[in-house]
C-alpha atoms as a PDB file:
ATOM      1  CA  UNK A   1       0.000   0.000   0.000  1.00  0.00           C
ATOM      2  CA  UNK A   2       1.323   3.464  -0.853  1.00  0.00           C
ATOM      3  CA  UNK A   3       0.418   6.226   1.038  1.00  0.00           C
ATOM      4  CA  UNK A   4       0.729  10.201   1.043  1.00  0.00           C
ATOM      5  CA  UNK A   5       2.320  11.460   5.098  1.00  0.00           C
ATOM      6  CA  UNK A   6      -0.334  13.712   4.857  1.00  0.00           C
ATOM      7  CA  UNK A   7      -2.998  11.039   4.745  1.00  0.00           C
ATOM      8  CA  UNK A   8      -1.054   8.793   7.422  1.00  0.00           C
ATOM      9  CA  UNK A   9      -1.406  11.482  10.078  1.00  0.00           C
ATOM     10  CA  UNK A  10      -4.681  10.150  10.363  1.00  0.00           C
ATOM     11  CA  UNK A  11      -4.394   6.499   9.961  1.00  0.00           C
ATOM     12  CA  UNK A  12      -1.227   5.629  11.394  1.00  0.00           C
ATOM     13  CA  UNK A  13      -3.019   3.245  14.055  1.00  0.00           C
ATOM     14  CA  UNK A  14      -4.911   1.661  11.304  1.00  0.00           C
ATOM     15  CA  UNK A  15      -1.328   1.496   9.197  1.00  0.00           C
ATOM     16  CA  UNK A  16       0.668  -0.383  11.850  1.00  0.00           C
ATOM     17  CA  UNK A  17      -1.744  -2.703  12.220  1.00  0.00           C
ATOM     18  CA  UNK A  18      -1.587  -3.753   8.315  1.00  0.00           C
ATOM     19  CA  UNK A  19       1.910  -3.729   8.961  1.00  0.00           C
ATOM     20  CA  UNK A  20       2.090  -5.918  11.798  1.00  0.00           C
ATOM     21  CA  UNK A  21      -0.231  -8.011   9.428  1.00  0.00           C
ATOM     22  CA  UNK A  22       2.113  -8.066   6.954  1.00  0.00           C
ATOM     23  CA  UNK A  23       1.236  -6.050   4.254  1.00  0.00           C
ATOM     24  CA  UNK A  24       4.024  -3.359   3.062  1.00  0.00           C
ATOM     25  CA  UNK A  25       3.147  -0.096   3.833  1.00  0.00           C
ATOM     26  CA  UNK A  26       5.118   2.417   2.222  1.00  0.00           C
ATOM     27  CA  UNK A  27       4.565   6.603   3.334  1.00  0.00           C
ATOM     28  CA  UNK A  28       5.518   8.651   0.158  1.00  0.00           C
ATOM     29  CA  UNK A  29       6.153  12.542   0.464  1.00  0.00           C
ATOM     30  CA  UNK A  30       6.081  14.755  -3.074  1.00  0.00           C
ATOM     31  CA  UNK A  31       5.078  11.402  -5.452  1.00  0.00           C
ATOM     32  CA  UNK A  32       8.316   9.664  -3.616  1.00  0.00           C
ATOM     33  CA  UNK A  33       8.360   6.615  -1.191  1.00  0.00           C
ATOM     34  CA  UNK A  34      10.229   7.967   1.695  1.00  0.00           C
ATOM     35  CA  UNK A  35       9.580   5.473   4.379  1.00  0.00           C
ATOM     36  CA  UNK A  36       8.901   1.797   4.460  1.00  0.00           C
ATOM     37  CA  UNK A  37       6.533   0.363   7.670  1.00  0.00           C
ATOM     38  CA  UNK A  38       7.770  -3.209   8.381  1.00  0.00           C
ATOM     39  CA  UNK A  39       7.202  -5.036  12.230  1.00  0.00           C
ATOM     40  CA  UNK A  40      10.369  -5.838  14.120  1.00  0.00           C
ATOM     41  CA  UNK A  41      10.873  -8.906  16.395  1.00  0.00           C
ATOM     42  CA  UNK A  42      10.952  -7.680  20.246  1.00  0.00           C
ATOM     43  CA  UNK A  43      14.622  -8.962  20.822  1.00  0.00           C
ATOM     44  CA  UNK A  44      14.956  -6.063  18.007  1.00  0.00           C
ATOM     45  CA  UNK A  45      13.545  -3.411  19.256  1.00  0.00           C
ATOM     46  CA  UNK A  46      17.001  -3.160  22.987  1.00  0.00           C
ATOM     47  CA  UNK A  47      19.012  -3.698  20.301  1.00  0.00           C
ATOM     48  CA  UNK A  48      18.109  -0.700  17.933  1.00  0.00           C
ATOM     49  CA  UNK A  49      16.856   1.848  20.181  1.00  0.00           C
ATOM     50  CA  UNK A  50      14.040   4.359  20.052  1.00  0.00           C
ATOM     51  CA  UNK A  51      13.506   7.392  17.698  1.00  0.00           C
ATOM     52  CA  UNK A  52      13.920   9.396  20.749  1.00  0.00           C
ATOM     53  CA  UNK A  53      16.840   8.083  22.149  1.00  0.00           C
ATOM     54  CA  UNK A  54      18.366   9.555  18.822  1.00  0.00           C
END
């Protein structure tokens, strides 16, 4: 599934759920695919951090 940012704002709950699911989600910004959704394992997510840690 391709999908504006703009229109994600509003779905992202409904976007990481298809993800989880399996289905590729990819967020484009200007007509280009900027970002790729895909689930991670939990023994993943110590190793690689938050966003927010930066």
């Amino acid at each position: 599934m391709r999908i504006s940012v703009e229109e994600a704002e509003d779905r992202l709950e409904e976007l990481v759920q298809r993800a989880e699911a399996g289905e590729e989600i990819l967020l484009t910004l200007k007509e280009n695919v900027t970002v790729r959704f895909e689930p991670v394992q939990r023994r993943d997510i110590k190793s690689r951090g938050t966003v927010a840690e930066g």
